[in-house]
PDB file of N, CA and C in Angstrom:
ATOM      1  N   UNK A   1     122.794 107.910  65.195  1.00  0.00           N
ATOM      2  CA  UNK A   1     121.879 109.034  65.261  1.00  0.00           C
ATOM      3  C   UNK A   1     122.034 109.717  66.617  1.00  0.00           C
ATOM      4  N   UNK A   2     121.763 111.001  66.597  1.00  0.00           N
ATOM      5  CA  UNK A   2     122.122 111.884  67.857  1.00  0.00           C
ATOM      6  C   UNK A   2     120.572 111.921  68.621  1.00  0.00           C
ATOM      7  N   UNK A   3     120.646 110.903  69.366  1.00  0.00           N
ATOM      8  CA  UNK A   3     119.164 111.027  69.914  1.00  0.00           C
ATOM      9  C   UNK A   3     118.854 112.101  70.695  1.00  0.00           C
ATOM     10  N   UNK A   4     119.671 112.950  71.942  1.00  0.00           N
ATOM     11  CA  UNK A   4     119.364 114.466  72.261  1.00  0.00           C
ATOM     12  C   UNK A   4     118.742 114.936  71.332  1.00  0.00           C
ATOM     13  N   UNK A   5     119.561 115.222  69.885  1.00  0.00           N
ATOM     14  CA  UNK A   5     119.255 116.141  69.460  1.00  0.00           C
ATOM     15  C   UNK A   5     118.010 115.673  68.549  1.00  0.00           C
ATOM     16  N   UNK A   6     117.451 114.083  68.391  1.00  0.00           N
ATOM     17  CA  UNK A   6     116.234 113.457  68.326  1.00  0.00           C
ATOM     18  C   UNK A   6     114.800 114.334  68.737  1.00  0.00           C
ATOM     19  N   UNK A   7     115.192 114.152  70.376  1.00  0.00           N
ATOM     20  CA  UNK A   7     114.038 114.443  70.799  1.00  0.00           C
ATOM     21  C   UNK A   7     114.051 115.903  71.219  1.00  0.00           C
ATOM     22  N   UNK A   8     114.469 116.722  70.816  1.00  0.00           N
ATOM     23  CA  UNK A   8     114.510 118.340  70.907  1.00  0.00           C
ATOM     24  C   UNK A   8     114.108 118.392  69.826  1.00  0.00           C
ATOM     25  N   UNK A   9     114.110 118.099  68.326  1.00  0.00           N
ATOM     26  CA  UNK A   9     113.513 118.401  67.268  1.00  0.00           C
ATOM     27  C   UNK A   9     112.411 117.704  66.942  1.00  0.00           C
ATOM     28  N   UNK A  10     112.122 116.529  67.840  1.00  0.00           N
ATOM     29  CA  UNK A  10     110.673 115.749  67.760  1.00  0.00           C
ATOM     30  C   UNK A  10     109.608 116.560  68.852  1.00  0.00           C
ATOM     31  N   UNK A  11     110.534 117.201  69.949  1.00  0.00           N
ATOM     32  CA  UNK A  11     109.272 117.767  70.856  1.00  0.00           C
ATOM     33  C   UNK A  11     108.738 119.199  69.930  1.00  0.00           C
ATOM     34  N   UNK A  12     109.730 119.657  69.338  1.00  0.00           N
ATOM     35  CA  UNK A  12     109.100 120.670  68.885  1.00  0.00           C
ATOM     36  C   UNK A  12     108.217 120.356  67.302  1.00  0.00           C
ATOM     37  N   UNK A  13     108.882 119.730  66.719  1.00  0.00           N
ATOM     38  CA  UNK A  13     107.576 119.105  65.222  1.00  0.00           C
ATOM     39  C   UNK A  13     106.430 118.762  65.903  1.00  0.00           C
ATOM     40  N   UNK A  14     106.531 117.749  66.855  1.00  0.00           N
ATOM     41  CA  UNK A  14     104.858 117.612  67.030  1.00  0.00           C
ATOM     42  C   UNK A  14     104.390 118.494  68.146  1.00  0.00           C
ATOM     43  N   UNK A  15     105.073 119.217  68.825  1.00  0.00           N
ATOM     44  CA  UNK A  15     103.647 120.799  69.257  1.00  0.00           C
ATOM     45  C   UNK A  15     103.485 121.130  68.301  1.00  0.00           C
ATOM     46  N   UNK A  16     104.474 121.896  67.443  1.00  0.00           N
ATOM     47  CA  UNK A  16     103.726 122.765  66.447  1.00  0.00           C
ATOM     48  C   UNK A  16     102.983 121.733  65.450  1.00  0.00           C
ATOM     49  N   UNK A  17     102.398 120.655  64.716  1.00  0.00           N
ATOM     50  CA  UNK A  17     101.842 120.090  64.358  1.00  0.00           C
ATOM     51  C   UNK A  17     100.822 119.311  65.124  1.00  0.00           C
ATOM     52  N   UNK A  18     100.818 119.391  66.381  1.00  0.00           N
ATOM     53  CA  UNK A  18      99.419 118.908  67.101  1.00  0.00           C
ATOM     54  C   UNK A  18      98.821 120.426  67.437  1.00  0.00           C
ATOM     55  N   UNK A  19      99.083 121.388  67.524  1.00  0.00           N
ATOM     56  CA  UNK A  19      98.966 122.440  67.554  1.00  0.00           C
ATOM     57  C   UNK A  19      97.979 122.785  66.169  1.00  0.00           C
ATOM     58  N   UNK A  20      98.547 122.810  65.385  1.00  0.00           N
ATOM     59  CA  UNK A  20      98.232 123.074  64.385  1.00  0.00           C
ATOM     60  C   UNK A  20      96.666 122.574  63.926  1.00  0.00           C
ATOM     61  N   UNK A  21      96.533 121.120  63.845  1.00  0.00           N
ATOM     62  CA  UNK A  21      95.790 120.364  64.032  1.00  0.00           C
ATOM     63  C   UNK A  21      94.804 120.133  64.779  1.00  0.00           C
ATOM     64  N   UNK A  22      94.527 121.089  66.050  1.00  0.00           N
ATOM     65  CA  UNK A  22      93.976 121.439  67.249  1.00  0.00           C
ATOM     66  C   UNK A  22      93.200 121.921  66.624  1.00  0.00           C
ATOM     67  N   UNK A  23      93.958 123.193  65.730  1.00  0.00           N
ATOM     68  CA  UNK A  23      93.001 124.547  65.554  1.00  0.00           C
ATOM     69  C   UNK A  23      92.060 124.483  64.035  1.00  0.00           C
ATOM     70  N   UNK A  24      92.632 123.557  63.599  1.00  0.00           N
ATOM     71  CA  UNK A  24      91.565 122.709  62.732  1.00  0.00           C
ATOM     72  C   UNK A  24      90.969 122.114  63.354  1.00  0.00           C
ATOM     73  N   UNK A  25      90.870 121.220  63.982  1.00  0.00           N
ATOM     74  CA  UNK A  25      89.687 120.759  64.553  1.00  0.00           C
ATOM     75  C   UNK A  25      88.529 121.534  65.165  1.00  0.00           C
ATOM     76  N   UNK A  26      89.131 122.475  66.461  1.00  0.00           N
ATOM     77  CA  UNK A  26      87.996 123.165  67.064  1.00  0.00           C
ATOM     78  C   UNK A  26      87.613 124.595  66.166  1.00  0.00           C
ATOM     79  N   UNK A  27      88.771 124.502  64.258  1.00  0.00           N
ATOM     80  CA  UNK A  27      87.993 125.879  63.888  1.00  0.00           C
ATOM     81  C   UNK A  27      86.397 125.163  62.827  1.00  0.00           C
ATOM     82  N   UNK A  28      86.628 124.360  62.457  1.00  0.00           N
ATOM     83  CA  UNK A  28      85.783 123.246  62.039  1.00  0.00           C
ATOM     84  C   UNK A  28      84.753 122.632  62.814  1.00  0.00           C
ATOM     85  N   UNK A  29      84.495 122.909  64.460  1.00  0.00           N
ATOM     86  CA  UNK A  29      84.016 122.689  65.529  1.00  0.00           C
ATOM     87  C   UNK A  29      83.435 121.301  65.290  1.00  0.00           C
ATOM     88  N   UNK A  30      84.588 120.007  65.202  1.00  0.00           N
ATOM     89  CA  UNK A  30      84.572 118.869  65.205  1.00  0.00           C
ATOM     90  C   UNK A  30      85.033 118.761  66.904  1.00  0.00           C
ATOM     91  N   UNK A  31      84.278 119.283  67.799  1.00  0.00           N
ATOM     92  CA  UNK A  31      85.139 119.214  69.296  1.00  0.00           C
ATOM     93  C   UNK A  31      84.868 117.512  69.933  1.00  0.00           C
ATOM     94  N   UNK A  32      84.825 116.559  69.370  1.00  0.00           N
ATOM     95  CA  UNK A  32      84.283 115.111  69.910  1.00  0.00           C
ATOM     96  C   UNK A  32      85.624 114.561  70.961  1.00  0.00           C
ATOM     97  N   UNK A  33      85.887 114.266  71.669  1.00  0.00           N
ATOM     98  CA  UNK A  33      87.215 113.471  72.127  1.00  0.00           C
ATOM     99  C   UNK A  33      87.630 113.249  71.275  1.00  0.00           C
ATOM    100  N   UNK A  34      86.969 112.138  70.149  1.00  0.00           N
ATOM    101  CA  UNK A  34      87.498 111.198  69.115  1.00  0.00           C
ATOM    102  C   UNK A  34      88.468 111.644  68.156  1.00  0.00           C
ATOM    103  N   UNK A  35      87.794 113.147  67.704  1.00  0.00           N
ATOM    104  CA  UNK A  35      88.329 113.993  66.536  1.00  0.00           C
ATOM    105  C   UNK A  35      89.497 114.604  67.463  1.00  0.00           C
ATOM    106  N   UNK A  36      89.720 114.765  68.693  1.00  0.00           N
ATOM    107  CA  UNK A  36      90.603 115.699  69.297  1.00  0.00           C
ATOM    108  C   UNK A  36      91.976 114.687  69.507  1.00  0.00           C
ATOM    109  N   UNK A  37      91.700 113.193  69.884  1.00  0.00           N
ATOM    110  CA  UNK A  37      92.650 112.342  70.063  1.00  0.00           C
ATOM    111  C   UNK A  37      93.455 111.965  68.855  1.00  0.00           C
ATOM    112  N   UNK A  38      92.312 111.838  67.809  1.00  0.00           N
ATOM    113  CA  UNK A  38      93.139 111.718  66.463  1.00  0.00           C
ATOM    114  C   UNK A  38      93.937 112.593  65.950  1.00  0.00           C
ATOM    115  N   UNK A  39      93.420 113.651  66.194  1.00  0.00           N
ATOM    116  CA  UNK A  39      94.465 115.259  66.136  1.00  0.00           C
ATOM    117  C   UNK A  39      95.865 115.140  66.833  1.00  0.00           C
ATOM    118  N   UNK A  40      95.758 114.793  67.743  1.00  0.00           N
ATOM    119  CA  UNK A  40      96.884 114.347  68.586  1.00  0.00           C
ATOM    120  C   UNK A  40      97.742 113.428  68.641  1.00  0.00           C
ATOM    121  N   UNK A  41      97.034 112.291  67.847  1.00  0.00           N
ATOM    122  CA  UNK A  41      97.904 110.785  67.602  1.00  0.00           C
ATOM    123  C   UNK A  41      98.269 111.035  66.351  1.00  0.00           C
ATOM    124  N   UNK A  42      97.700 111.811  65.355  1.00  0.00           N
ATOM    125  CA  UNK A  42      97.938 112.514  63.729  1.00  0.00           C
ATOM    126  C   UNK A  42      99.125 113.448  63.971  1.00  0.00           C
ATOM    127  N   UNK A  43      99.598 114.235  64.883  1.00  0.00           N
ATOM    128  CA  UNK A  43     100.220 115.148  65.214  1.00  0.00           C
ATOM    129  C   UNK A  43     101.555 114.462  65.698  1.00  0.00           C
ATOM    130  N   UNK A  44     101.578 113.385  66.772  1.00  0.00           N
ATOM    131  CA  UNK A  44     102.716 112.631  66.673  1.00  0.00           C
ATOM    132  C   UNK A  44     103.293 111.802  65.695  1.00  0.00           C
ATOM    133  N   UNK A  45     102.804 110.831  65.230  1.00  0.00           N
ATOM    134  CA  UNK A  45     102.757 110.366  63.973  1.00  0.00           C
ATOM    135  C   UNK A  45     103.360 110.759  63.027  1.00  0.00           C
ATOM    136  N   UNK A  46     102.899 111.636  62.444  1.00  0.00           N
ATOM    137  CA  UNK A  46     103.586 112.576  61.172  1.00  0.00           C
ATOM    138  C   UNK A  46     104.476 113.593  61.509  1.00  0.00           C
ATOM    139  N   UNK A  47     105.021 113.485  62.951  1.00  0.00           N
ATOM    140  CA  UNK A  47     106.867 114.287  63.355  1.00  0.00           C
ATOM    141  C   UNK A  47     107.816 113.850  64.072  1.00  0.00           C
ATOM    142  N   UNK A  48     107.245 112.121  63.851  1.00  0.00           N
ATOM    143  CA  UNK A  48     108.638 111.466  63.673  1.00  0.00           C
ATOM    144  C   UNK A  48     109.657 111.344  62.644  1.00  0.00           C
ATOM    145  N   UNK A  49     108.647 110.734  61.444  1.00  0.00           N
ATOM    146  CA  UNK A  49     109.862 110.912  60.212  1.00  0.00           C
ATOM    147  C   UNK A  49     110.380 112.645  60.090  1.00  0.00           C
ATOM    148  N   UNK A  50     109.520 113.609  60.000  1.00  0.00           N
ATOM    149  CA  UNK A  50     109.834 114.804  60.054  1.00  0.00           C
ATOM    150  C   UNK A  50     110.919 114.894  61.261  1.00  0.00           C
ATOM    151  N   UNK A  51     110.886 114.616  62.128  1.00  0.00           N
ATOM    152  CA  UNK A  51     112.389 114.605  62.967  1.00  0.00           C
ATOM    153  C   UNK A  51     113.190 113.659  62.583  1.00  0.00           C
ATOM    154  N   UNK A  52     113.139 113.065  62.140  1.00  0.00           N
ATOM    155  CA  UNK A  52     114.315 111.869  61.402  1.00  0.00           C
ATOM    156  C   UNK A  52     115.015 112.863  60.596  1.00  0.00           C
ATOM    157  N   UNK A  53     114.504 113.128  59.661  1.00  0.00           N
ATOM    158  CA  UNK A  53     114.920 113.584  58.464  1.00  0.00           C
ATOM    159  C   UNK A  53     115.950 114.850  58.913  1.00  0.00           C
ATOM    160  N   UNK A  54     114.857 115.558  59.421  1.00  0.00           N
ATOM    161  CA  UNK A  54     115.836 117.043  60.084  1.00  0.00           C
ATOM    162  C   UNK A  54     117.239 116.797  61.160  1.00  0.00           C
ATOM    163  N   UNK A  55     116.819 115.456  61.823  1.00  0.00           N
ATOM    164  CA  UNK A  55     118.308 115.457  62.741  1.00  0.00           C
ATOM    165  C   UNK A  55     119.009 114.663  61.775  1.00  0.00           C
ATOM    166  N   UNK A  56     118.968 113.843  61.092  1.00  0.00           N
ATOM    167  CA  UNK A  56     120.194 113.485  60.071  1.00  0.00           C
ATOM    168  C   UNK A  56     120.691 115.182  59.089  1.00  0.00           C
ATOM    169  N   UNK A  57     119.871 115.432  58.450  1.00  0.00           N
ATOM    170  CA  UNK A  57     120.661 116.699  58.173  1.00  0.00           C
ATOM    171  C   UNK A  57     121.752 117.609  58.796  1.00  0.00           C
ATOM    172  N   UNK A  58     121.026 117.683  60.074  1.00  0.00           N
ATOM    173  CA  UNK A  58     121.494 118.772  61.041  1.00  0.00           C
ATOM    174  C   UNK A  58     123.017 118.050  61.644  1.00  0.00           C
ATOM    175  N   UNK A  59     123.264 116.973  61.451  1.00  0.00           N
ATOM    176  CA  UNK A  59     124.223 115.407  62.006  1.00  0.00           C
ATOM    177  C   UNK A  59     124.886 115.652  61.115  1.00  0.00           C
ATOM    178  N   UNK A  60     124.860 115.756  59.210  1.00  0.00           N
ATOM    179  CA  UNK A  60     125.310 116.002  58.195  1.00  0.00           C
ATOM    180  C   UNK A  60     125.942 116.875  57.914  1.00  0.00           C
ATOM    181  N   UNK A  61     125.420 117.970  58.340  1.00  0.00           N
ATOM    182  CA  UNK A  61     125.979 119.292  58.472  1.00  0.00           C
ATOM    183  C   UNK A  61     127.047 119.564  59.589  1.00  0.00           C
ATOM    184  N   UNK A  62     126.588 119.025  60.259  1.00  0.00           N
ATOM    185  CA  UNK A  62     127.759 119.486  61.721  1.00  0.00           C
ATOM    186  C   UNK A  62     129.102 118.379  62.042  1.00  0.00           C
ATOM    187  N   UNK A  63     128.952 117.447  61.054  1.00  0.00           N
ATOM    188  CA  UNK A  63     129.817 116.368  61.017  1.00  0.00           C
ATOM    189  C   UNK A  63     130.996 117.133  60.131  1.00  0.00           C
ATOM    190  N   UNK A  64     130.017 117.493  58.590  1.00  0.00           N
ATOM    191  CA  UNK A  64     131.222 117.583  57.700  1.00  0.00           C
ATOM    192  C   UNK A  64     132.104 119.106  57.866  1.00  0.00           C
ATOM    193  N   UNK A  65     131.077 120.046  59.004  1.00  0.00           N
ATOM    194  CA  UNK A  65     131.867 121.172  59.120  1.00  0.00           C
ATOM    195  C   UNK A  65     133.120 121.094  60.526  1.00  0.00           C
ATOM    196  N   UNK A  66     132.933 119.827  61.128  1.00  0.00           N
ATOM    197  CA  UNK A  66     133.769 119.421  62.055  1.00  0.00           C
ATOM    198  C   UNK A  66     134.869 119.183  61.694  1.00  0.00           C
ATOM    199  N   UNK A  67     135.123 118.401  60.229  1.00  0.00           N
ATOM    200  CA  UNK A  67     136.351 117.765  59.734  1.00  0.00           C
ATOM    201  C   UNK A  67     137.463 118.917  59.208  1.00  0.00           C
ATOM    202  N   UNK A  68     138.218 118.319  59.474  1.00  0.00           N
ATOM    203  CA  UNK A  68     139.431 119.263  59.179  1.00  0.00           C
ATOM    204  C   UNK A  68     139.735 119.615  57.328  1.00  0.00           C
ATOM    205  N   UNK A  69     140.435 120.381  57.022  1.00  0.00           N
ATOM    206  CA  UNK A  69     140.259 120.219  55.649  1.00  0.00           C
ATOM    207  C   UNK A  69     141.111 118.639  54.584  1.00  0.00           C
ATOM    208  N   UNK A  70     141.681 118.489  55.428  1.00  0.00           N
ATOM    209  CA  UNK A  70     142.169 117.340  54.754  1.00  0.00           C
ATOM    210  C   UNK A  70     141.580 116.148  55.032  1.00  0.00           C
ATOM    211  N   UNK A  71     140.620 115.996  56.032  1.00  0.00           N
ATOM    212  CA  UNK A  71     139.544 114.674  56.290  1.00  0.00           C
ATOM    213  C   UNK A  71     138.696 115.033  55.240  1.00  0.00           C
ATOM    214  N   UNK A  72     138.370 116.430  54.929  1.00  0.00           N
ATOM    215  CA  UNK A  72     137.129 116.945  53.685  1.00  0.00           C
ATOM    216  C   UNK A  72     137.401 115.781  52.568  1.00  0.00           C
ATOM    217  N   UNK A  73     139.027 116.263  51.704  1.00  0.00           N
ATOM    218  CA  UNK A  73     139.376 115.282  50.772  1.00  0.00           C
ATOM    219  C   UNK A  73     139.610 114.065  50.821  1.00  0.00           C
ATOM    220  N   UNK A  74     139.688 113.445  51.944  1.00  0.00           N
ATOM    221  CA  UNK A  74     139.325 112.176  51.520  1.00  0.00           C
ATOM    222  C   UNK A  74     138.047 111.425  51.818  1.00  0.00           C
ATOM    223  N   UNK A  75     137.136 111.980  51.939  1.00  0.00           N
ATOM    224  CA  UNK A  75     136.395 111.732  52.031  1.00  0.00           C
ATOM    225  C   UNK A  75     135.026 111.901  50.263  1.00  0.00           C
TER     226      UNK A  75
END
């Protein structure tokens, strides 16, 4: 796994999903620490696998457009 390119697509899933999650909270005006930390530990949490998933693709993609055309076929 290309961990650079790991944590460039994990920093950005969880801003925009703790982000997100923020503005549910304070539009819901649940403003407690409690509700704000969980927002935040909910927000990391759920963009790890979401960065898993996206840097194997992105690994998938840039692997098989690397290969020459005759590595294509045997493969």
């Amino acid at each position: 796994m290309n961990i650079p390119l790991f944590s460039a697509i994990f920093s950005i899933a969880s801003t925009v999903l703790i982000g997100v999650l923020m503005i549910v909270v304070f539009v819901n005006d649940m403003t407690n620490m409690q509700t704000v930390l969980g927002a935040v530990v909910a927000g990391l949490v759920v963009s790890i696998p979401i960065a898993l998933v996206v840097t194997k693709r992105i690994s998938a993609m840039t692997n098989s457009a690397s290969l020459t055309p005759n590595q294509q076929k045997t493969q």
